[in-house]
C-alpha atoms as a PDB file:
ATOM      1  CA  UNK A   1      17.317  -4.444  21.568  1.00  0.00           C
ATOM      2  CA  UNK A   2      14.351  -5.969  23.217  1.00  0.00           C
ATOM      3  CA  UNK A   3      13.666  -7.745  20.210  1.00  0.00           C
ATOM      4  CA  UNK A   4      15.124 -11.545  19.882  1.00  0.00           C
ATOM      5  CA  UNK A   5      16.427 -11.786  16.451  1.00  0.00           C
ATOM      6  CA  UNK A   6      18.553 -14.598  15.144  1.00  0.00           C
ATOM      7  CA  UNK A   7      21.458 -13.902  12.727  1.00  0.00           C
ATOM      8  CA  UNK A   8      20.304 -16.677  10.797  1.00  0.00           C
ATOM      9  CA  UNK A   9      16.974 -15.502  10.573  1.00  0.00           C
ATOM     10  CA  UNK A  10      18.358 -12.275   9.614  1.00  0.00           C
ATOM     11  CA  UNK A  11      20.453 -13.463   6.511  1.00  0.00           C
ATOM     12  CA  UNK A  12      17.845 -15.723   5.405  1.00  0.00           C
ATOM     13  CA  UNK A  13      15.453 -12.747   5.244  1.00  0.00           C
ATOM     14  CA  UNK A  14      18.088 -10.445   3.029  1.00  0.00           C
ATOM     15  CA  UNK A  15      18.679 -13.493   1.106  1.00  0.00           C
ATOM     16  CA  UNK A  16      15.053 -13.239   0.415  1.00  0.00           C
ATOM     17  CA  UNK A  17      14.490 -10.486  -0.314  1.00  0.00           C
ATOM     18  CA  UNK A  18      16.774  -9.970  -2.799  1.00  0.00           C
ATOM     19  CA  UNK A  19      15.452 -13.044  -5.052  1.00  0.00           C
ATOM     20  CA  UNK A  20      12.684 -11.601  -6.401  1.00  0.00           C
ATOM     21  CA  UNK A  21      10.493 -13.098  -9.365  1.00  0.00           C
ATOM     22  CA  UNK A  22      11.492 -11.027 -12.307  1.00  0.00           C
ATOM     23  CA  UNK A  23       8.127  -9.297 -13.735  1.00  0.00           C
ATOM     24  CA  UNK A  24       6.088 -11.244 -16.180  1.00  0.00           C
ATOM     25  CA  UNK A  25       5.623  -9.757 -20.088  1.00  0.00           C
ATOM     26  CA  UNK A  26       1.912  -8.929 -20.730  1.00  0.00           C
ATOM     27  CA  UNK A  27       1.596  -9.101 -24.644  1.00  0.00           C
ATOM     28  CA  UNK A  28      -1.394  -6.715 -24.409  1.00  0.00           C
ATOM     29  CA  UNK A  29      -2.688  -8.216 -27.928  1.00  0.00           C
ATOM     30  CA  UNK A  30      -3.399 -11.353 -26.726  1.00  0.00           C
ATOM     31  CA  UNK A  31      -6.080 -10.311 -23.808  1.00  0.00           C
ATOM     32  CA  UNK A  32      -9.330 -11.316 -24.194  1.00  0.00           C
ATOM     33  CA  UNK A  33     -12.661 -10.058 -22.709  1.00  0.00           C
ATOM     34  CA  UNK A  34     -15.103 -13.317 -23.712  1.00  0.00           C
ATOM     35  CA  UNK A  35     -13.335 -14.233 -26.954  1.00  0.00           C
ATOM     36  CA  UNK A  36     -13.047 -10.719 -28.491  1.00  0.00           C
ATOM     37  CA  UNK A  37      -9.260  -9.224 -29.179  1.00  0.00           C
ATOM     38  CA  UNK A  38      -8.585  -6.024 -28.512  1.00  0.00           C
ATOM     39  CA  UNK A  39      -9.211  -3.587 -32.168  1.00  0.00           C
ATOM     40  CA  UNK A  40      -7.502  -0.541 -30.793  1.00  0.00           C
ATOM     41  CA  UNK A  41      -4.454  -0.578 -28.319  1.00  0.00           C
ATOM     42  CA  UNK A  42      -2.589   2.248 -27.140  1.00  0.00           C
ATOM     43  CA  UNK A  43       0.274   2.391 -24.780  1.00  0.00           C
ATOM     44  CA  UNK A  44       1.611   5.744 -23.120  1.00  0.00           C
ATOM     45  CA  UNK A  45       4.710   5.379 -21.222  1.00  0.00           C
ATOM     46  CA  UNK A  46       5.308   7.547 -18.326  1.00  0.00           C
ATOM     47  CA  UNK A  47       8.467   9.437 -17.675  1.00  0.00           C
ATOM     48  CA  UNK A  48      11.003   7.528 -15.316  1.00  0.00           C
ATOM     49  CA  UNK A  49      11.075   7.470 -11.580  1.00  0.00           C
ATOM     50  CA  UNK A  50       7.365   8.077 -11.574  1.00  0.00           C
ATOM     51  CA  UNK A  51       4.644   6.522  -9.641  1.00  0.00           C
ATOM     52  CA  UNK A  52       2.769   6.075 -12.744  1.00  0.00           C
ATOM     53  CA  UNK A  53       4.732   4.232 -15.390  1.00  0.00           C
ATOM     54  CA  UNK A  54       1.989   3.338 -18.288  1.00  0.00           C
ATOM     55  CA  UNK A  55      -1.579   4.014 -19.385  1.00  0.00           C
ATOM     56  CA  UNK A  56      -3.134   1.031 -21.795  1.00  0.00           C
ATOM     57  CA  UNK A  57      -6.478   1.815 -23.640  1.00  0.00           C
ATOM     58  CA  UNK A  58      -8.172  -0.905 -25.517  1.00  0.00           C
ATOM     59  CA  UNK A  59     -10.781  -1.288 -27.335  1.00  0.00           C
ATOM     60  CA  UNK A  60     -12.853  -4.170 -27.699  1.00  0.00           C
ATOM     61  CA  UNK A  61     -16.198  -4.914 -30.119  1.00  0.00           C
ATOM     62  CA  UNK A  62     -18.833  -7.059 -27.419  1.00  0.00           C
ATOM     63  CA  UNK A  63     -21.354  -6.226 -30.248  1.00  0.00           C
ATOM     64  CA  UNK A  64     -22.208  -4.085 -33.259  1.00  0.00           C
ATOM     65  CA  UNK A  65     -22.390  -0.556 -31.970  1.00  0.00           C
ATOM     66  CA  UNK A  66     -21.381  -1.753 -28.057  1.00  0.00           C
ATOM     67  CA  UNK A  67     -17.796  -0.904 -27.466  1.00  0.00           C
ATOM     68  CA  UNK A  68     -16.519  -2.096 -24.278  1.00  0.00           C
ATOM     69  CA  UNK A  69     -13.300   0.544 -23.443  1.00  0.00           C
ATOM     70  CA  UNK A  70     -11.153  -0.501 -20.881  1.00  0.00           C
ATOM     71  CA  UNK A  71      -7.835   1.964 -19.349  1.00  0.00           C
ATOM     72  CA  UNK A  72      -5.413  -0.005 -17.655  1.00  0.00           C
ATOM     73  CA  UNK A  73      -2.801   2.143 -15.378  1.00  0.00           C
ATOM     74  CA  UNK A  74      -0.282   0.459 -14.576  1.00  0.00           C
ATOM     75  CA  UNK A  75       2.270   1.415 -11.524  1.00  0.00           C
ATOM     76  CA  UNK A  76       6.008   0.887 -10.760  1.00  0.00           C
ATOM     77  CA  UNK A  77       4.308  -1.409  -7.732  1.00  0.00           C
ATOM     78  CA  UNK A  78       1.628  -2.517  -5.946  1.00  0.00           C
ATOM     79  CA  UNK A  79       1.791   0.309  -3.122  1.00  0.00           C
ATOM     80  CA  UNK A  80       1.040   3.105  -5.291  1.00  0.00           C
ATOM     81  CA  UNK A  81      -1.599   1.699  -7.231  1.00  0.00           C
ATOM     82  CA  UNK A  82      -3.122   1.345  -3.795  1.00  0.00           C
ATOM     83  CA  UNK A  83      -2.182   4.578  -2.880  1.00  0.00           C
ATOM     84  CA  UNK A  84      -4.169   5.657  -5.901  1.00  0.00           C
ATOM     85  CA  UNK A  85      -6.904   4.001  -6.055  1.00  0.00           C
ATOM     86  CA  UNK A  86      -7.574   4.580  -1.962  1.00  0.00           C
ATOM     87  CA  UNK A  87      -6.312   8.285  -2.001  1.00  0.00           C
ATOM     88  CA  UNK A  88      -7.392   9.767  -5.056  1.00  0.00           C
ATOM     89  CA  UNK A  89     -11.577  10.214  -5.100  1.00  0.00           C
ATOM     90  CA  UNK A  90     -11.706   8.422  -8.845  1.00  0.00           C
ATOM     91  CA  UNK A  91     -12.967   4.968  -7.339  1.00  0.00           C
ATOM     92  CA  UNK A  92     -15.363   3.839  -5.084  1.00  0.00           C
ATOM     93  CA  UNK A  93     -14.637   0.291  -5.207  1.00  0.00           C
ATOM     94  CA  UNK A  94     -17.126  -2.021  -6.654  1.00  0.00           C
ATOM     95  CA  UNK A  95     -19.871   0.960  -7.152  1.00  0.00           C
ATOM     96  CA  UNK A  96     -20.353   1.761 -11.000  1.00  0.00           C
ATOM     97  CA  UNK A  97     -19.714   5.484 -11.475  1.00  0.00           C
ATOM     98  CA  UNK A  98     -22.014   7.338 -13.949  1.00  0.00           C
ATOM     99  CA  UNK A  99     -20.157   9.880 -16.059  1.00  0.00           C
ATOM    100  CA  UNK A 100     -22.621  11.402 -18.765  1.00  0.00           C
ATOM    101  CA  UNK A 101     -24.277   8.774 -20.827  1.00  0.00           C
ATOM    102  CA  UNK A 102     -21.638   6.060 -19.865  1.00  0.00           C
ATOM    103  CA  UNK A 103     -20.777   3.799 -16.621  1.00  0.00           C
ATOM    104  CA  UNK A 104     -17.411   3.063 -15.296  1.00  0.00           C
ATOM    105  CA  UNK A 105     -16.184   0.699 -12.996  1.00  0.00           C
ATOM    106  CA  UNK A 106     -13.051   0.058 -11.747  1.00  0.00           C
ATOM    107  CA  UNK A 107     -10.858  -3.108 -10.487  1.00  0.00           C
ATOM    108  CA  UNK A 108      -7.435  -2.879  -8.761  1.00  0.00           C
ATOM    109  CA  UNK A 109      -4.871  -6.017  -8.797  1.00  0.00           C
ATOM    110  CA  UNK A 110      -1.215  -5.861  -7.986  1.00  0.00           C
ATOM    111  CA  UNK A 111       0.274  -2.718  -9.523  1.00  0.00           C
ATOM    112  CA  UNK A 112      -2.402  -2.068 -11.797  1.00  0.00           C
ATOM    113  CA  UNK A 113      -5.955  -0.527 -11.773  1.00  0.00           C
ATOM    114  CA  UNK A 114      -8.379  -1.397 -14.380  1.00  0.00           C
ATOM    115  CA  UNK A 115     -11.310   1.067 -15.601  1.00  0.00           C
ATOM    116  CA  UNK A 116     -14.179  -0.142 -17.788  1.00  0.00           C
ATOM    117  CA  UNK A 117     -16.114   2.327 -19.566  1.00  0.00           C
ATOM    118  CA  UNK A 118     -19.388   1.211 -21.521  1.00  0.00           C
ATOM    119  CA  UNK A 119     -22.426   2.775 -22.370  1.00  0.00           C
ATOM    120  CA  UNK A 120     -25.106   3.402 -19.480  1.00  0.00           C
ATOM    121  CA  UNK A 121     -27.709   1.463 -20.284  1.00  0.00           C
ATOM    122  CA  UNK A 122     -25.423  -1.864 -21.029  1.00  0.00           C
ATOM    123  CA  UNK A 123     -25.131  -4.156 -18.873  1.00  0.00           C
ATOM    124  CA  UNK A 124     -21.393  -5.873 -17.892  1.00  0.00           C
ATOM    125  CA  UNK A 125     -21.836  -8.460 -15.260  1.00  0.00           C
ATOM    126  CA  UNK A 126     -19.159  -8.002 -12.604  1.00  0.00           C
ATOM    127  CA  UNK A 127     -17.768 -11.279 -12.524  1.00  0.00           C
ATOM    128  CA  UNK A 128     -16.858 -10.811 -16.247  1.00  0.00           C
ATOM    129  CA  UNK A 129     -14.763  -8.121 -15.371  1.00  0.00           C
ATOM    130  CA  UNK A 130     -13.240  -9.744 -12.903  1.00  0.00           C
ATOM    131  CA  UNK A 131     -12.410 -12.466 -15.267  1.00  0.00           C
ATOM    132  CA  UNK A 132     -10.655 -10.877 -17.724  1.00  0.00           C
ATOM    133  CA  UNK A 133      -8.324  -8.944 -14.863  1.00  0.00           C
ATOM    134  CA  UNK A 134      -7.580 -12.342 -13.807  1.00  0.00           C
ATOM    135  CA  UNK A 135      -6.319 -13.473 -17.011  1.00  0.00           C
ATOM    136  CA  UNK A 136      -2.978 -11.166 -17.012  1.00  0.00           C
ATOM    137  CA  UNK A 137       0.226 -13.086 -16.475  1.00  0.00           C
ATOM    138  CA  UNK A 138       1.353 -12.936 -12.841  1.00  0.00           C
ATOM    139  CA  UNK A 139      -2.550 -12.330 -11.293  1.00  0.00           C
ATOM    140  CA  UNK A 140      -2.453 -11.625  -7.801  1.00  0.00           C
ATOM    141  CA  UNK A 141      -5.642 -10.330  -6.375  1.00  0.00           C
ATOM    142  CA  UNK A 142      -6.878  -9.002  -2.968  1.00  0.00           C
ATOM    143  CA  UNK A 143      -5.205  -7.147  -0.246  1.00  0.00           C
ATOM    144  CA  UNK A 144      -1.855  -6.638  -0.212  1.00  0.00           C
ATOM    145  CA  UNK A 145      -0.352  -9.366   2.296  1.00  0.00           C
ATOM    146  CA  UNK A 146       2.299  -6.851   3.729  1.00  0.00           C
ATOM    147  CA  UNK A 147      -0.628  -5.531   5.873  1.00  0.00           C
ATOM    148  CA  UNK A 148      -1.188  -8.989   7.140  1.00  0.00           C
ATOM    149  CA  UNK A 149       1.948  -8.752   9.089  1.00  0.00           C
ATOM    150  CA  UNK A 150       0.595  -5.629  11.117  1.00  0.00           C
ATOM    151  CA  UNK A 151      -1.412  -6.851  14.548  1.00  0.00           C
ATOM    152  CA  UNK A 152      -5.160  -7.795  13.920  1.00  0.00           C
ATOM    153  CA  UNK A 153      -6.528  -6.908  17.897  1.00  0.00           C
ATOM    154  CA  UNK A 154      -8.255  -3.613  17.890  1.00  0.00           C
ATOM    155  CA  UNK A 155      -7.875  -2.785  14.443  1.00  0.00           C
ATOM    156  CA  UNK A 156     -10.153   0.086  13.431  1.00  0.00           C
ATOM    157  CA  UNK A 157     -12.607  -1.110  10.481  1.00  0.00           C
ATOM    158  CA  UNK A 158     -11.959   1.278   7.787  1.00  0.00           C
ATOM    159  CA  UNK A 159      -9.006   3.047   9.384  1.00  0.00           C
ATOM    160  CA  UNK A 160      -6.090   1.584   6.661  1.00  0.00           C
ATOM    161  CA  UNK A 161      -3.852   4.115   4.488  1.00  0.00           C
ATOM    162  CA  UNK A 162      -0.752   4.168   2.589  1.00  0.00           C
ATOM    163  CA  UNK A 163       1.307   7.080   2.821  1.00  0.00           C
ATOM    164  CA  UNK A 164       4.019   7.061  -0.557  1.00  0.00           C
ATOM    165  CA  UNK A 165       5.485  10.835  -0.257  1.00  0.00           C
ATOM    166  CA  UNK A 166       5.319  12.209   3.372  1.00  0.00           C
ATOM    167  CA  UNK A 167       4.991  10.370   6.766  1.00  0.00           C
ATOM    168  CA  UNK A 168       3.985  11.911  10.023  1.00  0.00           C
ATOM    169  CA  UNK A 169       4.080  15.260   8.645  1.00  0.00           C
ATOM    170  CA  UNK A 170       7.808  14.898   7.242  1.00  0.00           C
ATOM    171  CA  UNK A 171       9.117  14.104   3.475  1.00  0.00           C
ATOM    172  CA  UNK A 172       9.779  10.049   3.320  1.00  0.00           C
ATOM    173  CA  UNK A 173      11.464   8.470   0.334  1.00  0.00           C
ATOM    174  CA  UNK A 174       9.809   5.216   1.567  1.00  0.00           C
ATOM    175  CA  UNK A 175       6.032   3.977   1.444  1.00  0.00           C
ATOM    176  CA  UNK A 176       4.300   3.443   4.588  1.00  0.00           C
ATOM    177  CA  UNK A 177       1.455   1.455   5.382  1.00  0.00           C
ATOM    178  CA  UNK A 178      -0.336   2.500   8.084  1.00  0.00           C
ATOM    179  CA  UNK A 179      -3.290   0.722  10.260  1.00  0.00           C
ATOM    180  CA  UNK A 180      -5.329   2.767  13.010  1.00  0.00           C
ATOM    181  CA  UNK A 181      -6.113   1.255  16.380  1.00  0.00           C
ATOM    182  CA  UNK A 182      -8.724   1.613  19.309  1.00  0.00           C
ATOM    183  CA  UNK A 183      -9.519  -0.220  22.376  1.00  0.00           C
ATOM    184  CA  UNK A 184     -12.297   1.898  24.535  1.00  0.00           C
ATOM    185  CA  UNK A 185     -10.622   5.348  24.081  1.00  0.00           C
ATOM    186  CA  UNK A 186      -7.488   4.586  24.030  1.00  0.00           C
ATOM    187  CA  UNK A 187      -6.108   5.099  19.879  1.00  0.00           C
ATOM    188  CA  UNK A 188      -2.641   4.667  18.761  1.00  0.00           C
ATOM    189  CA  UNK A 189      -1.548   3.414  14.928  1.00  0.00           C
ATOM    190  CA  UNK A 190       1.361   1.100  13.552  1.00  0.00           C
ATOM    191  CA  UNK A 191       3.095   1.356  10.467  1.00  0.00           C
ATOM    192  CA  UNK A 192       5.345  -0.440   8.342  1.00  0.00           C
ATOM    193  CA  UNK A 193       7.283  -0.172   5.321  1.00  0.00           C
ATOM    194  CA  UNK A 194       6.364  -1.557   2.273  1.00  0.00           C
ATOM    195  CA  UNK A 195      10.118  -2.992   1.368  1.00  0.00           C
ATOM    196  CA  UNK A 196      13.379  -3.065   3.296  1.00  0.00           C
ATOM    197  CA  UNK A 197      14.771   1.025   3.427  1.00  0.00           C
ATOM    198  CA  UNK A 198      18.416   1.921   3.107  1.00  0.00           C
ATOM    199  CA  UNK A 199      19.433   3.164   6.280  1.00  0.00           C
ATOM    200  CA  UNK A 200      20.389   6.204   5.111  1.00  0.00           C
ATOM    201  CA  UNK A 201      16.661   7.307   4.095  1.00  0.00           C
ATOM    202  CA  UNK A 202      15.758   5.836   7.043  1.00  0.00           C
ATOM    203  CA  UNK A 203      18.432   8.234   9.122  1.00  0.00           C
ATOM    204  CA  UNK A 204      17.040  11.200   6.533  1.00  0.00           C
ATOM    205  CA  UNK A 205      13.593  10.254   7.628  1.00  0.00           C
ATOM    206  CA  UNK A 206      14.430  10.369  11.580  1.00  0.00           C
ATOM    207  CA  UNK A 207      16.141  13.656  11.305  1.00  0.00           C
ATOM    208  CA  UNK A 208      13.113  15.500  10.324  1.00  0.00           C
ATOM    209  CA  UNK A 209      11.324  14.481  13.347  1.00  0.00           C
ATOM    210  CA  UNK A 210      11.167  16.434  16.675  1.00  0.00           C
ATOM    211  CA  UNK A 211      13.197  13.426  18.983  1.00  0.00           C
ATOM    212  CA  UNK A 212      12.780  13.378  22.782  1.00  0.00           C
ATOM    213  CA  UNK A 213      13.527  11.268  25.529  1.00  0.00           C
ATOM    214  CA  UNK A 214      10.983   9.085  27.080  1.00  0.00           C
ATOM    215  CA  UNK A 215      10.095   9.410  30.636  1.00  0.00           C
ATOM    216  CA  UNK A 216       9.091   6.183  32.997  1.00  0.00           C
ATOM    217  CA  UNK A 217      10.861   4.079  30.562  1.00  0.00           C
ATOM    218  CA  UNK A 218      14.452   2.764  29.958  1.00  0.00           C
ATOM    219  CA  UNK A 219      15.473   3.732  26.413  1.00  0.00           C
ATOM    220  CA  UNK A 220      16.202   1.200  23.484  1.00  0.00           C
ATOM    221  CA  UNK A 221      19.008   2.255  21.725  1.00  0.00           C
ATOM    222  CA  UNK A 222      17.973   1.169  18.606  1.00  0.00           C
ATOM    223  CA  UNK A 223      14.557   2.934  18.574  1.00  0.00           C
ATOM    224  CA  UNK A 224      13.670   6.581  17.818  1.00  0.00           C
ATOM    225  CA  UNK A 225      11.769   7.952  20.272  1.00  0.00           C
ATOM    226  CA  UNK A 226       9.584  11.544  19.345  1.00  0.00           C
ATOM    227  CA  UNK A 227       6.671  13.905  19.547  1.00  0.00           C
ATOM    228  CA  UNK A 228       4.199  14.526  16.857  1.00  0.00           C
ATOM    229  CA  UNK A 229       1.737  17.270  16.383  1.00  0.00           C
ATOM    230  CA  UNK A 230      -1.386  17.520  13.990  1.00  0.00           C
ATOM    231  CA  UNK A 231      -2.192  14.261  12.905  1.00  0.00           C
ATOM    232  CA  UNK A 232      -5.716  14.827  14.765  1.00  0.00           C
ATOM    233  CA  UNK A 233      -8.087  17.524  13.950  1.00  0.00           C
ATOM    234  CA  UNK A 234      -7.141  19.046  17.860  1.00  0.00           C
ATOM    235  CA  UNK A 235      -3.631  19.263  16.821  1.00  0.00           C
ATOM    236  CA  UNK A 236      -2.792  17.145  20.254  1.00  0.00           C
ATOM    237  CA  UNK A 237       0.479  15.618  20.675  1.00  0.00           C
ATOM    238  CA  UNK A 238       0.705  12.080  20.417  1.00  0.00           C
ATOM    239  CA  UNK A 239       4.227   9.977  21.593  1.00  0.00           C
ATOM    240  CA  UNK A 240       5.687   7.953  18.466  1.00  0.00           C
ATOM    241  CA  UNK A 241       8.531   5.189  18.462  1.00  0.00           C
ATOM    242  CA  UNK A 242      10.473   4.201  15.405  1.00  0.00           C
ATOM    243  CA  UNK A 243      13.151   1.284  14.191  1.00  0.00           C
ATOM    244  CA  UNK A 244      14.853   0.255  11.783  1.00  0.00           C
ATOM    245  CA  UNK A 245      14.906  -3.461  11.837  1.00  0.00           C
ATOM    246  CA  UNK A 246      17.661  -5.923  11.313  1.00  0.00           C
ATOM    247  CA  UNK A 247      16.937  -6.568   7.696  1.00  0.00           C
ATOM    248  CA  UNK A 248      15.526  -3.327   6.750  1.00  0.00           C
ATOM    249  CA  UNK A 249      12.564  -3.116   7.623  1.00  0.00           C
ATOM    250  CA  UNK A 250      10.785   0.178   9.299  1.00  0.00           C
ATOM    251  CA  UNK A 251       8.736   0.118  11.975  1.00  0.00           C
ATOM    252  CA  UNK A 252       6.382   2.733  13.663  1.00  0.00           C
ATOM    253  CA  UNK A 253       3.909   2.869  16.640  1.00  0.00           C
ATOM    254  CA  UNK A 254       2.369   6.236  17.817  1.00  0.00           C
ATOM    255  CA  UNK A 255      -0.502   7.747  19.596  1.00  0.00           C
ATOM    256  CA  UNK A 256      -2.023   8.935  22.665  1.00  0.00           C
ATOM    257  CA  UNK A 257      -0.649   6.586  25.215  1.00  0.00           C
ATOM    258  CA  UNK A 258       1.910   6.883  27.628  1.00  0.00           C
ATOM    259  CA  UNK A 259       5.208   5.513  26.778  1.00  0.00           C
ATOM    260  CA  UNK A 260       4.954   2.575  28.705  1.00  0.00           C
ATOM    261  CA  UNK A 261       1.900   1.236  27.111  1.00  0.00           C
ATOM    262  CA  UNK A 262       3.064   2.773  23.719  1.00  0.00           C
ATOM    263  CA  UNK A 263       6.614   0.630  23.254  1.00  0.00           C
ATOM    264  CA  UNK A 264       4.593  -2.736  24.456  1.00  0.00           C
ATOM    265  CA  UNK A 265       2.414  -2.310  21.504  1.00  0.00           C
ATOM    266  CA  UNK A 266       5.410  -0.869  19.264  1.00  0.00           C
ATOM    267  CA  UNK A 267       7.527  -4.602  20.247  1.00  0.00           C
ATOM    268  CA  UNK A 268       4.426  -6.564  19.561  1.00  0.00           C
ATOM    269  CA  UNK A 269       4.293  -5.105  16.253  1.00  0.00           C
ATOM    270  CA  UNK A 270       7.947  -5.446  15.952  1.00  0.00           C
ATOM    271  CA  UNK A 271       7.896  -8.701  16.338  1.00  0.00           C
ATOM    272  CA  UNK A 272       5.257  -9.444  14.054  1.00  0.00           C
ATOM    273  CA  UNK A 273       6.297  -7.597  11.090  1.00  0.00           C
ATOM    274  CA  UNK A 274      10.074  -9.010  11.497  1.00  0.00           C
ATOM    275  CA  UNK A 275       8.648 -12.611  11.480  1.00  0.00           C
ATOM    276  CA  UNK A 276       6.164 -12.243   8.660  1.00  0.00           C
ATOM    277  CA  UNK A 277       7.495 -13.938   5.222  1.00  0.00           C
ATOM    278  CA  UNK A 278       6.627  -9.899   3.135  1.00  0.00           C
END
């Protein structure tokens, strides 16, 4: 492969990966918002295998007859509360949403997503409700850091997705996160996968695809080269590359370039995402 990869490197990274920090135990009880306990809490558990694993309401007194109600939903990880929160038209970020006579607003950090509900004309400083999502065990706030490992030139502003159930068109057991590109008109996107993949999804994944072999180019034999319709509006055919990396990570570049310029940018990213510590 045209990728320089260590075998050290490589066992270092599985060894990694596979000490993870075993999840911390939220004793729901025992959050605050400003001193006040929770009066009501109820916990719905989701069935198994599910994005959505549990659904928290509390209740908390601020002041007599000003209930502050907060749902937490919680996911099995911190790519589908993503997915959720970007893909699903509840949220609009840090914009208060008014439903009837009451205002929500909504905060998502790690694998959960917090909505506050309170009455209209109360007021709930932002930075309050910031607060109390950074008291839960095991806070970890902002963007997820896997997309950190995907190259910053030409990134689009505003062109970032996660796809958890197909990719390209195809069924994909494996979340994807994917960053558009542009420099002048040329567009392509990378994507990567969230954690390492089995190589047998990833070999389930590949199959579905319509494979070809490139022209002007000599082929890697560890990459997956392929055509790809309707991921534009014009239904135009963009070229597509895919690995699976030492380690297990996936990695995909596509778009409207030729293959050439395609598999320098798919090796760059490569690269990148094999280095990166997540």
């Amino acid at each position: 492969m045209k990728l320089t990869f260590s075998i050290i490197a490589a066992a270092m990274l599985l060894a990694l990966a596979g000490c993870k920090e075993p999840p911390v135990v939220v004793d729901i009880k025992d959050i605050q918002y400003k001193g006040y306990s929770p009066v009501n809490v109820e916990v719905d558990s989701s069935e198994a295998n599910q994005p959505l694993v549990k659904t928290v309401k509390l209740h908390y007194p601020v002041m007599l007859g000003d209930t502050l109600d907060v749902t937490i939903l919680e996911f099995k990880g911190d790519v589908y509360a993503l997915d959720y929160y970007m893909n699903s038209g509840r949220f609009q970020g840090s914009v208060p949403i008014l439903r009837g006579s009451f205002l929500e607003q909504s905060i998502r950090a790690d694998q959960r997503i917090f909505i506050f509900r309170h009455d209209s004309f109360r007021h709930y400083e932002r930075s309050d409700l910031e607060n109390y999502v950074r008291s839960f065990p095991g806070y970890r706030g902002g963007f997820p850091q896997e997309f950190l490992s995907l190259p910053f030139e030409h990134r689009e502003q505003g062109r970032t997705s996660i796809q958890t159930k197909f990719f390209l068109g195809v069924q994909s057991v494996f979340p994807m996160l994917v960053q558009s590109y542009r420099d002048g008109n040329l567009r392509w996107n990378v994507a990567r996968s969230w954690e390492l993949v089995e190589s047998d999804d990833f070999e389930s994944w590949i199959q579905q695809l319509d494979a070809v072999e490139p022209s002007g180019i000599a082929k890697d034999n560890d990459c997956v080269y392929f055509t790809v319709k309707g991921i534009d509006k014009n239904n135009t055919e963009a070229r597509g590359i895919a690995s699976r990396l030492p380690g297990g990570r996936v990695v995909v570049a596509w778009g409207y370039l030729d293959w050439f310029d395609l598999e320098r940018k798919f090796f760059v990213a490569s690269d990148r995402v094999y280095e990166s510590s997540f």
